[in-house]
Every structure is written in C-alpha cells, then in structure tokens.
C-alpha atoms as a PDB file:
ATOM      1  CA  UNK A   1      27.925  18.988 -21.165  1.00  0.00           C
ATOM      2  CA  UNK A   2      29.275  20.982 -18.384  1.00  0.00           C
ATOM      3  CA  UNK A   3      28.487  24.400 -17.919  1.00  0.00           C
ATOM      4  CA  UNK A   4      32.124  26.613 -17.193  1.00  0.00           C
ATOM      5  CA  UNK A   5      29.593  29.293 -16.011  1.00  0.00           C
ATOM      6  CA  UNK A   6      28.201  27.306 -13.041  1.00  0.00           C
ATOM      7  CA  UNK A   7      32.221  25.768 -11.886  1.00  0.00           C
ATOM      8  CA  UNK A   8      32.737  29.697 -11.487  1.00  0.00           C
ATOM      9  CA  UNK A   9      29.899  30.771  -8.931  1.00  0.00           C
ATOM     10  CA  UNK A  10      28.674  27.335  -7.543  1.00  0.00           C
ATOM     11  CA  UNK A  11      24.842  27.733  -8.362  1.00  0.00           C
ATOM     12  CA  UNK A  12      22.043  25.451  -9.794  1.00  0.00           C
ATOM     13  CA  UNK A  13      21.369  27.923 -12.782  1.00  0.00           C
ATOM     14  CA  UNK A  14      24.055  30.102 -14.967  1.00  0.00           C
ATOM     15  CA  UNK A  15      21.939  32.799 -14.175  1.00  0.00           C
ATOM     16  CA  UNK A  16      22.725  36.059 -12.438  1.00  0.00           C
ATOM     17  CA  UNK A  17      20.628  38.221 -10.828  1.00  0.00           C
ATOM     18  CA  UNK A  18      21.731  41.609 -11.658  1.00  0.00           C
ATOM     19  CA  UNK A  19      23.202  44.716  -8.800  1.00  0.00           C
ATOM     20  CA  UNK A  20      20.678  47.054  -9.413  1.00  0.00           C
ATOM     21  CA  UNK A  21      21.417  49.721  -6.686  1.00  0.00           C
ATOM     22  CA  UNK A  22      18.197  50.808  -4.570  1.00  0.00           C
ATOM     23  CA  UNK A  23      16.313  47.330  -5.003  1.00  0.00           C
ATOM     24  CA  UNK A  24      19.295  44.568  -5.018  1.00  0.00           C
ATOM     25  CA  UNK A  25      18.867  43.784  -0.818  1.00  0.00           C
ATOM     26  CA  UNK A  26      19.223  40.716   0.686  1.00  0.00           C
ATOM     27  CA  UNK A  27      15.238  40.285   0.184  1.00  0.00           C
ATOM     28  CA  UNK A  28      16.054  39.930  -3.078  1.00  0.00           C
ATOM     29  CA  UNK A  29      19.468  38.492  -3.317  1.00  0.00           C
ATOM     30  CA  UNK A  30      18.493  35.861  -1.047  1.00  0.00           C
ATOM     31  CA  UNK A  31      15.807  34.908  -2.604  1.00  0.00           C
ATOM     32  CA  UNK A  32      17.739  34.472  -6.108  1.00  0.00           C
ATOM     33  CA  UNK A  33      20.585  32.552  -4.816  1.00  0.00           C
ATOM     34  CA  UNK A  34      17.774  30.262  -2.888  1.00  0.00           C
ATOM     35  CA  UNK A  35      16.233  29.996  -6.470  1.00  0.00           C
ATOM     36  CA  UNK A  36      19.271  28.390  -7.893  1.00  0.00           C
ATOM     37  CA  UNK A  37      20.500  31.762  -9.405  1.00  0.00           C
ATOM     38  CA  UNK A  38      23.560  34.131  -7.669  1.00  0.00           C
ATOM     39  CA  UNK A  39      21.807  36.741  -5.968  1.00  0.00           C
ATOM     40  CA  UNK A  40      24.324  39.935  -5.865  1.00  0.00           C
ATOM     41  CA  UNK A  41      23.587  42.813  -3.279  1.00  0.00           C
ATOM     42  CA  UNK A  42      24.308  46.037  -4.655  1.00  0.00           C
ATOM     43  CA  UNK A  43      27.162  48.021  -2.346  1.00  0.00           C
ATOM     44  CA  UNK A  44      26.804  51.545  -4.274  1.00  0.00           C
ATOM     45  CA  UNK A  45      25.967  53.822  -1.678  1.00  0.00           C
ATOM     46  CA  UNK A  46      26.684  52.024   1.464  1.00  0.00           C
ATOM     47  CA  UNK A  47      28.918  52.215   4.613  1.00  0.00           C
ATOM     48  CA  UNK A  48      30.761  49.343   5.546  1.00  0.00           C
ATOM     49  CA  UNK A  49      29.143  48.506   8.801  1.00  0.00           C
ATOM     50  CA  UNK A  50      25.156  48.494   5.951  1.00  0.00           C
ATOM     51  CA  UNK A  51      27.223  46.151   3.604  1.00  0.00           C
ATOM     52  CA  UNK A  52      28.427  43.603   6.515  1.00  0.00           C
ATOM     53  CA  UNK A  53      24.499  43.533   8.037  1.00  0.00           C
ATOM     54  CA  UNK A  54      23.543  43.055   3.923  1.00  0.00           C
ATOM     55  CA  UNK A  55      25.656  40.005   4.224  1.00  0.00           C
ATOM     56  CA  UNK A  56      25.062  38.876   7.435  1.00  0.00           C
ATOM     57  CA  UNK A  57      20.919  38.820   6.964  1.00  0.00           C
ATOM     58  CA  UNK A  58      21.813  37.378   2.962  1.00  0.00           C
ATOM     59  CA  UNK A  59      23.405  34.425   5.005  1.00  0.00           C
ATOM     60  CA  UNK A  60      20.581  34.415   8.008  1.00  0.00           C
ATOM     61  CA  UNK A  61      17.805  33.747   4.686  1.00  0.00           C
ATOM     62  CA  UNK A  62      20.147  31.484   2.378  1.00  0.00           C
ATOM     63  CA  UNK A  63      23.112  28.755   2.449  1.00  0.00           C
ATOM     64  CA  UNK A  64      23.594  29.412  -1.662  1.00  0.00           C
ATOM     65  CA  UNK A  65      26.155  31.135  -3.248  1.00  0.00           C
ATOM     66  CA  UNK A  66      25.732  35.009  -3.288  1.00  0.00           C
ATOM     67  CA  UNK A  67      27.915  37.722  -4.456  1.00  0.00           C
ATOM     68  CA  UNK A  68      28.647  41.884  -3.745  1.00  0.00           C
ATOM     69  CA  UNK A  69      28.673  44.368  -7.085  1.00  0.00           C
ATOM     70  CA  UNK A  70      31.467  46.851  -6.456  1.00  0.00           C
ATOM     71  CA  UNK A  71      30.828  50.128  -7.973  1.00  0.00           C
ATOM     72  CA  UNK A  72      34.101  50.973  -8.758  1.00  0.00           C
ATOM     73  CA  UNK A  73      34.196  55.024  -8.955  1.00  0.00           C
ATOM     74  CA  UNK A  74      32.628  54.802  -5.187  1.00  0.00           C
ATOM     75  CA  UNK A  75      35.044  56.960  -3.181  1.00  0.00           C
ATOM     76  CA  UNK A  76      34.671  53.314  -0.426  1.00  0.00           C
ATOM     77  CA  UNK A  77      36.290  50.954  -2.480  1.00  0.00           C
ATOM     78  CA  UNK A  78      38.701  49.988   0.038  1.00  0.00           C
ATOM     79  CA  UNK A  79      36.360  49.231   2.209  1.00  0.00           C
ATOM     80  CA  UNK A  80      34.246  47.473   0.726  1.00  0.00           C
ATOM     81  CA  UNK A  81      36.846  44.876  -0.308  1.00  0.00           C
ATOM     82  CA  UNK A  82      37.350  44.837   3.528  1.00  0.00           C
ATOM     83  CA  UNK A  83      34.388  44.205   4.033  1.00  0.00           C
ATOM     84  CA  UNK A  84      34.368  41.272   1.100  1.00  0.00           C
ATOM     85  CA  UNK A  85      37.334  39.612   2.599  1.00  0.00           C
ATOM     86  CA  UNK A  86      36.215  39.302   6.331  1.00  0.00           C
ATOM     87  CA  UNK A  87      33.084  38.411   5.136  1.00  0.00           C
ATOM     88  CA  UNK A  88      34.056  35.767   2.712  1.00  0.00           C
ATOM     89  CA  UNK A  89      31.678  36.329  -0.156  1.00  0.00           C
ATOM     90  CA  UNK A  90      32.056  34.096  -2.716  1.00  0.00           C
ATOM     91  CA  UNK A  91      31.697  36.177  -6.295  1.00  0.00           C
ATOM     92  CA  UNK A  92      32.260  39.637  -6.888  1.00  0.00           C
ATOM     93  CA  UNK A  93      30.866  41.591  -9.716  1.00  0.00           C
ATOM     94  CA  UNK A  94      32.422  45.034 -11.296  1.00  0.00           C
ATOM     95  CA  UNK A  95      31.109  48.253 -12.838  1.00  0.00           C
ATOM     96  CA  UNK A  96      31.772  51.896 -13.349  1.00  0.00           C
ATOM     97  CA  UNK A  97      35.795  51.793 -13.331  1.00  0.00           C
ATOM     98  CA  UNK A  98      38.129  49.787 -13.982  1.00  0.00           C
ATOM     99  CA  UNK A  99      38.202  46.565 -11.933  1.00  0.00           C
ATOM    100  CA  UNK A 100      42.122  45.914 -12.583  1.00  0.00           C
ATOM    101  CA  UNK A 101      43.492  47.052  -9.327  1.00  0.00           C
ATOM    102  CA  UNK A 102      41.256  45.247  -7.371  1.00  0.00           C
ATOM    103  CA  UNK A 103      41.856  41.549  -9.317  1.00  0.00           C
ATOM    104  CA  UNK A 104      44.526  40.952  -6.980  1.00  0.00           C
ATOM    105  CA  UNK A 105      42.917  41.924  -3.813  1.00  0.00           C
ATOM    106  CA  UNK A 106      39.941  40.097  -4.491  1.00  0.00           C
ATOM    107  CA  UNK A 107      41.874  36.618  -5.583  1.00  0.00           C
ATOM    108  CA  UNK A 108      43.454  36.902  -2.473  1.00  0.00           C
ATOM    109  CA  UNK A 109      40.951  36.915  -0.813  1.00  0.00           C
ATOM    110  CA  UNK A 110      39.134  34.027  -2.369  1.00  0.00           C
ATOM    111  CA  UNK A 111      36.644  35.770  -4.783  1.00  0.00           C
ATOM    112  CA  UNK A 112      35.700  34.977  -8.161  1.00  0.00           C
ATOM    113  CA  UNK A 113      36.140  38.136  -9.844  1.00  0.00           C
ATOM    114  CA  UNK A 114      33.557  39.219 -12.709  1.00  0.00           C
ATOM    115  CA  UNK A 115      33.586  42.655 -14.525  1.00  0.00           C
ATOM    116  CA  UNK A 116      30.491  44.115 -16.507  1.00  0.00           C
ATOM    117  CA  UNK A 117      32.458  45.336 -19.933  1.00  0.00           C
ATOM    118  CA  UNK A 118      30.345  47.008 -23.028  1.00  0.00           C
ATOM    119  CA  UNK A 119      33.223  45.510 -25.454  1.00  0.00           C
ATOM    120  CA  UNK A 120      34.883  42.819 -26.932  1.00  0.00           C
ATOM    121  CA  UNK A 121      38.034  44.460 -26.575  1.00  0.00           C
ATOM    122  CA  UNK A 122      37.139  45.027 -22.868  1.00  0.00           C
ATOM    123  CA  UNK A 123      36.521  41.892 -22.262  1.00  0.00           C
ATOM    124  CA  UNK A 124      39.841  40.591 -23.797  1.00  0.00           C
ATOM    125  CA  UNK A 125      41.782  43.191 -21.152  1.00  0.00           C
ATOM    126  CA  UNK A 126      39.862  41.402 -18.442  1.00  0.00           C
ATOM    127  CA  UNK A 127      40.589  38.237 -20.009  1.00  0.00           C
ATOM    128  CA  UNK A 128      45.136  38.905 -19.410  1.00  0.00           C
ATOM    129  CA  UNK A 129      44.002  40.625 -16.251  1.00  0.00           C
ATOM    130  CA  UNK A 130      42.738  37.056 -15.265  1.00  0.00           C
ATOM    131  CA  UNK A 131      39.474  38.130 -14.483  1.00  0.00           C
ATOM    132  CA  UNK A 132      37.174  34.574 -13.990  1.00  0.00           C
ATOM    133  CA  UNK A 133      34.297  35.504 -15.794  1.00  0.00           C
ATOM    134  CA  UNK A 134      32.729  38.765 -18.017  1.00  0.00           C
ATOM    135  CA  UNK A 135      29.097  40.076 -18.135  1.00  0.00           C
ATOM    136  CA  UNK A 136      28.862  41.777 -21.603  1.00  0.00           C
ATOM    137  CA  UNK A 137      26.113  44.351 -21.071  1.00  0.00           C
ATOM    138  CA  UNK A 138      23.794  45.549 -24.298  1.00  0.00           C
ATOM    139  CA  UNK A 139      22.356  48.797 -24.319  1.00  0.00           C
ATOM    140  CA  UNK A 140      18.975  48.135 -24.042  1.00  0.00           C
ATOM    141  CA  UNK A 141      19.405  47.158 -20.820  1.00  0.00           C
ATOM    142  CA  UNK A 142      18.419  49.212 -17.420  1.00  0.00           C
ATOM    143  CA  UNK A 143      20.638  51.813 -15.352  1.00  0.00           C
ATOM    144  CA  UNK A 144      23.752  52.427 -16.921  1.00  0.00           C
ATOM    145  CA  UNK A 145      25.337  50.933 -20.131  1.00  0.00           C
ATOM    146  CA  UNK A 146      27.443  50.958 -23.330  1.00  0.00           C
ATOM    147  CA  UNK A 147      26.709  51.772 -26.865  1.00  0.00           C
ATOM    148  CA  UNK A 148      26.287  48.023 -28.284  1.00  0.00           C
ATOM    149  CA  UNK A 149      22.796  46.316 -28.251  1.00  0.00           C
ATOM    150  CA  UNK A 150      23.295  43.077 -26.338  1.00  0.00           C
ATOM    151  CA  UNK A 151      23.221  40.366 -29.483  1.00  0.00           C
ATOM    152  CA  UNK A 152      26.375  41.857 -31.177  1.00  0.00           C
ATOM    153  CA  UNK A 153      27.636  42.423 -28.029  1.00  0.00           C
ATOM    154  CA  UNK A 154      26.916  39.183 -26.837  1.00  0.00           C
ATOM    155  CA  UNK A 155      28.333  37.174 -30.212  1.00  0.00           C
ATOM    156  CA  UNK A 156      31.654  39.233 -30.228  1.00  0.00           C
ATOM    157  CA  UNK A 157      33.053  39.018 -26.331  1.00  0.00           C
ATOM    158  CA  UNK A 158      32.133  35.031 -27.246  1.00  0.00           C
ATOM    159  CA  UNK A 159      34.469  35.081 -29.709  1.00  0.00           C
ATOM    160  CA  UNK A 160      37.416  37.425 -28.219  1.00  0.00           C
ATOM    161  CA  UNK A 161      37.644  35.178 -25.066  1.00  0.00           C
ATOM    162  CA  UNK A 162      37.983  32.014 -23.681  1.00  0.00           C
ATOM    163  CA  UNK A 163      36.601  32.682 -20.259  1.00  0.00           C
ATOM    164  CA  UNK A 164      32.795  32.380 -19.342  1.00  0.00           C
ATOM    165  CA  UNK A 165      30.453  34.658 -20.692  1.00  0.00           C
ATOM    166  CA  UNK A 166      27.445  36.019 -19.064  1.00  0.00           C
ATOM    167  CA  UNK A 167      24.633  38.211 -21.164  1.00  0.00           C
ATOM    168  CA  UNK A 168      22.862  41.046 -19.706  1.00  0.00           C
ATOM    169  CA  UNK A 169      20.366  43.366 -21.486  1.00  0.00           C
ATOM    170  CA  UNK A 170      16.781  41.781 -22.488  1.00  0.00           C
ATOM    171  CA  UNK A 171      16.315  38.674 -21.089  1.00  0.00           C
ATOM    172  CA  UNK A 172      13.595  37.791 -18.749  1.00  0.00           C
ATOM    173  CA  UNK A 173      12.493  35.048 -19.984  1.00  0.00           C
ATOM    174  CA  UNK A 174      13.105  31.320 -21.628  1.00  0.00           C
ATOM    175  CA  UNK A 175      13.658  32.773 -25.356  1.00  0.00           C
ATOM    176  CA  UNK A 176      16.183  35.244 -24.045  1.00  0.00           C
ATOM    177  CA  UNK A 177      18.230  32.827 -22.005  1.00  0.00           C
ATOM    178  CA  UNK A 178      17.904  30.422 -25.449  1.00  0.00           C
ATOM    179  CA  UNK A 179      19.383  33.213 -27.620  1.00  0.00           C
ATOM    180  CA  UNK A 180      22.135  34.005 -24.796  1.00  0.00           C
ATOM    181  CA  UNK A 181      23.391  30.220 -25.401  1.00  0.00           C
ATOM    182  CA  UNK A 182      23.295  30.278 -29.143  1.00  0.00           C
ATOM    183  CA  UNK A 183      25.114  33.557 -28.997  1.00  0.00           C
ATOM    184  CA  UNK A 184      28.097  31.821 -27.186  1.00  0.00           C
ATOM    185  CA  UNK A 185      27.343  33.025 -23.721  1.00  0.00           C
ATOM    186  CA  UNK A 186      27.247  30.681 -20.499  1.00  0.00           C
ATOM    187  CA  UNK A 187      24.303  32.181 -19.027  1.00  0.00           C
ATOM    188  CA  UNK A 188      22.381  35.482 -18.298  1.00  0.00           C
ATOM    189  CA  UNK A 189      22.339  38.564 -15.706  1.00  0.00           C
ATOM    190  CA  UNK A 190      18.449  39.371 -15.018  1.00  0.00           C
ATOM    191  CA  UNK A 191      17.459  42.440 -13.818  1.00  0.00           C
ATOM    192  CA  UNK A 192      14.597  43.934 -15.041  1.00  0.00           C
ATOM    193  CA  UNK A 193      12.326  40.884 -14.673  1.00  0.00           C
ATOM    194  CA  UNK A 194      13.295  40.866 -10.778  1.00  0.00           C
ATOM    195  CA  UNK A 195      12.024  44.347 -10.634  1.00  0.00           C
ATOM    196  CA  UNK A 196       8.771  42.640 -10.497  1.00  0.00           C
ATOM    197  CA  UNK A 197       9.534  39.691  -8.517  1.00  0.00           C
ATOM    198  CA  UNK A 198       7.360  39.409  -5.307  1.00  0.00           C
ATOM    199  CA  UNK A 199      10.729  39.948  -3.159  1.00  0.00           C
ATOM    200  CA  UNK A 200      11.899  42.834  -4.715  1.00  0.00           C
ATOM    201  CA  UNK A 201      11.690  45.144  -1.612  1.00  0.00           C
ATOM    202  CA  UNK A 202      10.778  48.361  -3.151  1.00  0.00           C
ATOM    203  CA  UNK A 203       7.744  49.485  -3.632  1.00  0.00           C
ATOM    204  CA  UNK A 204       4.250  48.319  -5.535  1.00  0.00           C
ATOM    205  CA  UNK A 205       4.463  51.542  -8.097  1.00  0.00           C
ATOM    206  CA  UNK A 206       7.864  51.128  -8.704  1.00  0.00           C
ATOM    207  CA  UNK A 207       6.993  47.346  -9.793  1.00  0.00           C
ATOM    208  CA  UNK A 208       3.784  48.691 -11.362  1.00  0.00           C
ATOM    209  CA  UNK A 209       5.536  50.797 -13.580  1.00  0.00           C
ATOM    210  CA  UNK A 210       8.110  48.260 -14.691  1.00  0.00           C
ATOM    211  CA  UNK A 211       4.968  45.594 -15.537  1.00  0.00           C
ATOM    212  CA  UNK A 212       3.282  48.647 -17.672  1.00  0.00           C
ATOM    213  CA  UNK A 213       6.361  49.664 -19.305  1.00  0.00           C
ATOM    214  CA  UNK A 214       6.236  48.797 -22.975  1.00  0.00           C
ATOM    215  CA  UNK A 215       9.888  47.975 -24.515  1.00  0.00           C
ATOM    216  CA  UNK A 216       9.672  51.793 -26.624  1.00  0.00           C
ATOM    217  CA  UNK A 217       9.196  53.306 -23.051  1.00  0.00           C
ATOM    218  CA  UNK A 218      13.030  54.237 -21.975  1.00  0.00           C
ATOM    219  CA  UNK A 219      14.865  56.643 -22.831  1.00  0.00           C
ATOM    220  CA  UNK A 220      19.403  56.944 -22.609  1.00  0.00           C
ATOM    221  CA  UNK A 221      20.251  60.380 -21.016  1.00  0.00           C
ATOM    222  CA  UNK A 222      23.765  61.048 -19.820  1.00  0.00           C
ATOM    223  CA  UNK A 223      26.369  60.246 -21.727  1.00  0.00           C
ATOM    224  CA  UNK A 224      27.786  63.268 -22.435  1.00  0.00           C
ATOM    225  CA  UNK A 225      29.213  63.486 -19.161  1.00  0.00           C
ATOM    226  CA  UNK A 226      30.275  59.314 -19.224  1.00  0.00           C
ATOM    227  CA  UNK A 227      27.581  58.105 -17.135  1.00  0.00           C
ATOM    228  CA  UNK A 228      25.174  56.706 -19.756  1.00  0.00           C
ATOM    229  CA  UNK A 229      21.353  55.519 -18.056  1.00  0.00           C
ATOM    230  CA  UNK A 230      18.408  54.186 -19.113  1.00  0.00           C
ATOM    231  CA  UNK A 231      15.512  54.795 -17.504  1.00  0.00           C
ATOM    232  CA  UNK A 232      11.976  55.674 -17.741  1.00  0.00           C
ATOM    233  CA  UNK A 233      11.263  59.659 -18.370  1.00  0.00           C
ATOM    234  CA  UNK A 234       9.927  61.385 -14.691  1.00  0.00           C
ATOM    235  CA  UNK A 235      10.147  64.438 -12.801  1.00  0.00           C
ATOM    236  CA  UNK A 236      12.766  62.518 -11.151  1.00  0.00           C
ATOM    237  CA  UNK A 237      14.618  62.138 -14.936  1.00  0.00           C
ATOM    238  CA  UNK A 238      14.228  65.650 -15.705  1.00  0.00           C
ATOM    239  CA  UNK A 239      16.005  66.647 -12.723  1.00  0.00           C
ATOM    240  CA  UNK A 240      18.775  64.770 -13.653  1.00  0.00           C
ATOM    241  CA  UNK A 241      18.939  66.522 -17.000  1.00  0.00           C
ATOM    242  CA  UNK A 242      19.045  70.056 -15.788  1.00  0.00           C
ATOM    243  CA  UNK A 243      22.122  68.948 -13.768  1.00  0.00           C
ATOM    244  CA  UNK A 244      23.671  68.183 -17.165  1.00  0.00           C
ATOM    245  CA  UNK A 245      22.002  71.366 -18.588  1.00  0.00           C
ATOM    246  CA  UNK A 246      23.840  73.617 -15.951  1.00  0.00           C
ATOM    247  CA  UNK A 247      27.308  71.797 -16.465  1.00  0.00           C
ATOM    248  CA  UNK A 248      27.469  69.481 -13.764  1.00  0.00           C
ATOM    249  CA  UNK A 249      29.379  66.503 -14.898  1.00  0.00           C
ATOM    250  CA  UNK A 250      29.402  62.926 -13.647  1.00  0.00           C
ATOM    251  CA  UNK A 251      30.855  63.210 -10.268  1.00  0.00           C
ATOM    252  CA  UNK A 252      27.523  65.958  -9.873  1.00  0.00           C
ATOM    253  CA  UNK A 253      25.314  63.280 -11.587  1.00  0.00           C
ATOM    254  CA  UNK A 254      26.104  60.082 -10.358  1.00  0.00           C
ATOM    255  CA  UNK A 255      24.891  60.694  -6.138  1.00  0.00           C
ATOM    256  CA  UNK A 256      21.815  62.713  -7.325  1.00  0.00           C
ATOM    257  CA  UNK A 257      20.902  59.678  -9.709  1.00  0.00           C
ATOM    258  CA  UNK A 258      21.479  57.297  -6.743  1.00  0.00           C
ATOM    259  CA  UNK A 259      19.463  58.937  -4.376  1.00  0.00           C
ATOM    260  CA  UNK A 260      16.101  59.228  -6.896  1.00  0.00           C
ATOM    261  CA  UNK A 261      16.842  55.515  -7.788  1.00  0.00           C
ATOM    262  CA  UNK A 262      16.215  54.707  -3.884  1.00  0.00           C
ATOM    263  CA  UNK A 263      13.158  57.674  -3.910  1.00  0.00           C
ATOM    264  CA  UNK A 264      11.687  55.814  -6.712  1.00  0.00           C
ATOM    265  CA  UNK A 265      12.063  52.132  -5.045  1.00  0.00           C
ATOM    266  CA  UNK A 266      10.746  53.791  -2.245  1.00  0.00           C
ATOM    267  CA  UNK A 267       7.438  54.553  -3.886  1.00  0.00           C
ATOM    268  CA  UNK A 268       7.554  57.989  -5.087  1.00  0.00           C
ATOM    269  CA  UNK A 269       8.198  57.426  -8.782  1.00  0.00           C
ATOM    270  CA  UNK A 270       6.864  60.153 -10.537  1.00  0.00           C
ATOM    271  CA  UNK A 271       9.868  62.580  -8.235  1.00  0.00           C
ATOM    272  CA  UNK A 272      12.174  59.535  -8.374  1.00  0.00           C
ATOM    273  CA  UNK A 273      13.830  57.401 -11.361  1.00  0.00           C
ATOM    274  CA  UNK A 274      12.468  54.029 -12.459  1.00  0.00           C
ATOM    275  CA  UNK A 275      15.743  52.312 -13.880  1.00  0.00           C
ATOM    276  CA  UNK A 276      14.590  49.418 -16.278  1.00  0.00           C
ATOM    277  CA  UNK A 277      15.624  47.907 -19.326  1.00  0.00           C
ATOM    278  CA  UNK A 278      13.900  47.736 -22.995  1.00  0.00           C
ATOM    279  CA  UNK A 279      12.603  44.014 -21.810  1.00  0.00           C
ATOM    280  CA  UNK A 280      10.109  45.063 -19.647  1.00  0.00           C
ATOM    281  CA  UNK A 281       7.936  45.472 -22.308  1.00  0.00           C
ATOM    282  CA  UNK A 282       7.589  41.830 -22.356  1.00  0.00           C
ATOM    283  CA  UNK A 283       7.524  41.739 -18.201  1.00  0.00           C
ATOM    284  CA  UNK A 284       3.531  41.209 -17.543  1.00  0.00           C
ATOM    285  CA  UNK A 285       3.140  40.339 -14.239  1.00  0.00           C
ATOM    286  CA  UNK A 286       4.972  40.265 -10.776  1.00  0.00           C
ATOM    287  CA  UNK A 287       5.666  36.851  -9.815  1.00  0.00           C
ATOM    288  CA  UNK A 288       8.062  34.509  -7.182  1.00  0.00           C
ATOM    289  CA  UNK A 289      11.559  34.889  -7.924  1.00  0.00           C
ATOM    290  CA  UNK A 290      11.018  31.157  -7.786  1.00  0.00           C
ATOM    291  CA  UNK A 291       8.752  30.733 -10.767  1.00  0.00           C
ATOM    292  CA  UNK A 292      10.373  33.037 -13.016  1.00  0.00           C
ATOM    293  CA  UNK A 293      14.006  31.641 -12.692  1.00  0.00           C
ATOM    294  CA  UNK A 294      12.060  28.045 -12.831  1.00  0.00           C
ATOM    295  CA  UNK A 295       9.987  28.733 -15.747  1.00  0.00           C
ATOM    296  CA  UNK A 296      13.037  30.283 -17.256  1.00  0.00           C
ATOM    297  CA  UNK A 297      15.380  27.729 -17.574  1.00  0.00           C
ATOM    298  CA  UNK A 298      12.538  24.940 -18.881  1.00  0.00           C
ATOM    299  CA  UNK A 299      11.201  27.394 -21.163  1.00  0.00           C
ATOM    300  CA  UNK A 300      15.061  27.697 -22.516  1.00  0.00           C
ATOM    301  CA  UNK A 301      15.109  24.321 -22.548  1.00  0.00           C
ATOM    302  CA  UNK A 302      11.931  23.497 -24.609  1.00  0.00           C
ATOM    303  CA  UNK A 303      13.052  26.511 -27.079  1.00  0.00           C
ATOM    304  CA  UNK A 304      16.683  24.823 -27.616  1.00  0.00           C
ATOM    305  CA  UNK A 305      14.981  21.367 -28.316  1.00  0.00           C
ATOM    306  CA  UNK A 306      13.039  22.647 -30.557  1.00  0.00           C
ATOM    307  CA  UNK A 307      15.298  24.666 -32.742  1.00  0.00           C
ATOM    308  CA  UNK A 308      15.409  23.429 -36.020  1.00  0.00           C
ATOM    309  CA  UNK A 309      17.454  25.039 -39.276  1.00  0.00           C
ATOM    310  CA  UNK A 310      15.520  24.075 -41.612  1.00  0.00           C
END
C-alpha cells in the first residue's frame, strides 16, 4: 500500500527529522534527507541572508528533499517566506503561531505546508485551511509542546482528519515508529534520537547528556506565560525560571531560551539548556544518522510482522 505521507514530501522514509533550533543545520538536515528521511533546518533565530547560506550548503551536501520550520511568532516571518520562495524549498513545517496566513503564501510558492498542532481540533482547522499534512506533537516530547501525551494525541488527530498524519514525541526507534502506524499516523518526526546522531553539529556534552538522560529526567517549565518547554533542569533552566519569577512573560522568555539552547549545543550545558524529549531515556548511544533511520524502519517492520492479537 501506498504511503500518502511520502506523495507529500518526496522521501524514501515517512520520517521527519524534527526543527530543533540550535542543532537542526544543514550538517544535520543534510544528512537526514540523504538518509531517506526530510531533513528540516530550523530558521528561529536567523537573518535572511544565514537561512539562504543554510539552504544553499543543505543543497551543496544533498539532492533529497529538505524542508525550513517557520517559527511563526518570529518578528522575520516575511522574510523568511522570501527567502522560501526564491529558494524553492520543497516542505515547510509550522510552530509557535498560527500558520493560517501564511498557507497561501507558501502554496504559491510551491511548498507543502505542514503545521505542528497539540489537538485534534487543531488539526481539523488546518485540515479547511488546506494545510497538506499535520505533525501532532505529545508532551513528552523535547522543546516546546502541548498538554496531550503523544498516543492519545496521536489516535485522535487520526481520526478528526483525512490528511496525513505525522507523530512526534517518543520515538527513536523501530517500536515507536510501529506504534505511530497502528495509531493511524503516516509516519514520525524524530528529534531527540538525532541529538545523538554523529552529524548533529553541536557539541559532545550536549550529546552526552542526551545519551545519559533517563526518560524521568525532564522537567515542563513555562507555561504559565504560553511557552510550554521541556528540557533537562541546569543553571541554564533556572535562569529561565527567574525570568518567569520576576514577571517577564513570553516575548521576555522566548530569545533568552533561544540563546541558552545554542550555549548549550555549543558545549556549555550546565549554563545552557539541553532541550530533549522523555525518549532519550531509551537513546544509548550516538550513532550515523544513517543507521538509526535504517535500523528504524526494519526494526518497524519486523515489530508490525510480528504483531499478533491473540
């Protein structure tokens, strides 16, 4: 059977690599999309002239299908969709706003368009909005999220739409990428597991922490203010809180929490933030990007075949 997952973004694998801001380079992205996955670089942050090298030394590393994540509350946006357009990237992912005034734009300029949503209601807006694709993201997953763990999640936004579905939230492995499927999802966003990939360009700490994480480690801090995280608990973590603690809201929070995120990839994770998701505490080693999308898909596939109900 056909997958509707892989007619959307043109790759070997319905699998996703998610735009995890201060780690999702081309290194990375390229190295996903060359995989068989869609590697997506992570705009949050940049300038337009960093986003068009991004995708010009993505395409200098790969011929696959990549994507841009578009951060939506990013003062840029226009931009960045500029950017998109001249550059002709393929897929487009969505977070923190709402993605409906840039459908259009995007369609027009010959992007798939594919919001994160933490509902099945959501999900159904995107749907009429004509959206291609969702990723329904679970709360146990890293950097910011909803309230719903990813399996209810996953099952309802299955059932309130007709459109592809993509899990994110603890998978990083075979099993996870199984349960996505049974769940009514057309693939999986990774993310955590390609923390500790070999061409994740951040730093060996950041990785080391992520592969010594056990899945009780994280912690959700900030959504009070509307900018729920998860993350590991640091100097870098407590910093963040006493800018809640002294009133700051999210448009205080959200370039503080971007710059640690970057500190931390950069090595310095006890000052910075380590951003990772409830899976890693089944991440044990730093590996290929290769070999864990590879392993991934024929571990799903001897899991499926040997489902049985009885």
């Amino acid at each position: 059977m056909s997958n509707p997952l892989l007619e959307v973004i043109g790759t070997k694998y319905p699998i996703l690599q998610g735009a995890m801001g201060g780690v999702a380079y081309h290194q990375l992205v390229a190295a996903v999309s060359e995989a068989g996955g869609l590697g997506i670089i992570a705009s949050a942050g940049m300038d337009k002239e960093t986003l068009h090298e991004e995708i010009r030394k993505t395409r200098e590393l790969t011929d696959k299908p990549f994507g841009v994540n578009l951060m939506l509350m990013s003062p840029n946006i226009a931009d960045m969709i500029e950017v998109i357009a001249e550059e002709k990237v393929p897929v487009v992912t969505t977070g923190a706003g709402n993605p409906k005034p840039v459908i259009e734009p995007l369609h027009q300029a010959g992007c798939k368009v594919i919001p994160v949503v933490a509902t099945a209601r959501q999900a159904a807006k995107m749907e009429a909005a004509g959206v291609d694709a969702v990723v329904c993201e679970g709360n146990e997953a890293g950097g910011h999220i909803g309230t719903v763990a990813t399996m209810t999640l996953t099952r309802a936004v299955s059932k309130a739409v007709k459109i592809p579905v993509v899990t994110a939230g603890g998978v990083a492995d075979g099993h996870g990428l199984a349960a996505a499927f049974a769940l009514g999802a057309s693939g999986a966003q990774l993310g955590t597991v390609l923390v500790a990939s070999e061409e994740a360009p951040i730093a060996d700490s950041y990785k080391e922490a992520t592969v010594s994480a056990q899945e009780n480690s994280t912690f959700e801090m900030a959504r009070e203010i509307g900018s729920p995280i998860r993350l590991l608990q640091t100097k870098g973590s407590d910093h963040l809180q006493e800018i809640i603690d002294n009133g700051g809201g999210r448009e205080d929070f959200e370039p503080v929490s971007l710059e640690l995120l970057v500190k931390g990839a950069k090595g310095d994770t006890e000052n910075g933030t380590v951003t990772i998701g409830q899976i890693a505490g089944v991440v044990e080693e730093v590996r290929p990007v290769k070999e864990i999308l590879d392993s991934m898909v024929e571990e799903a596939d001897q899991v499926i075949s040997s489902l049985s109900i009885l």
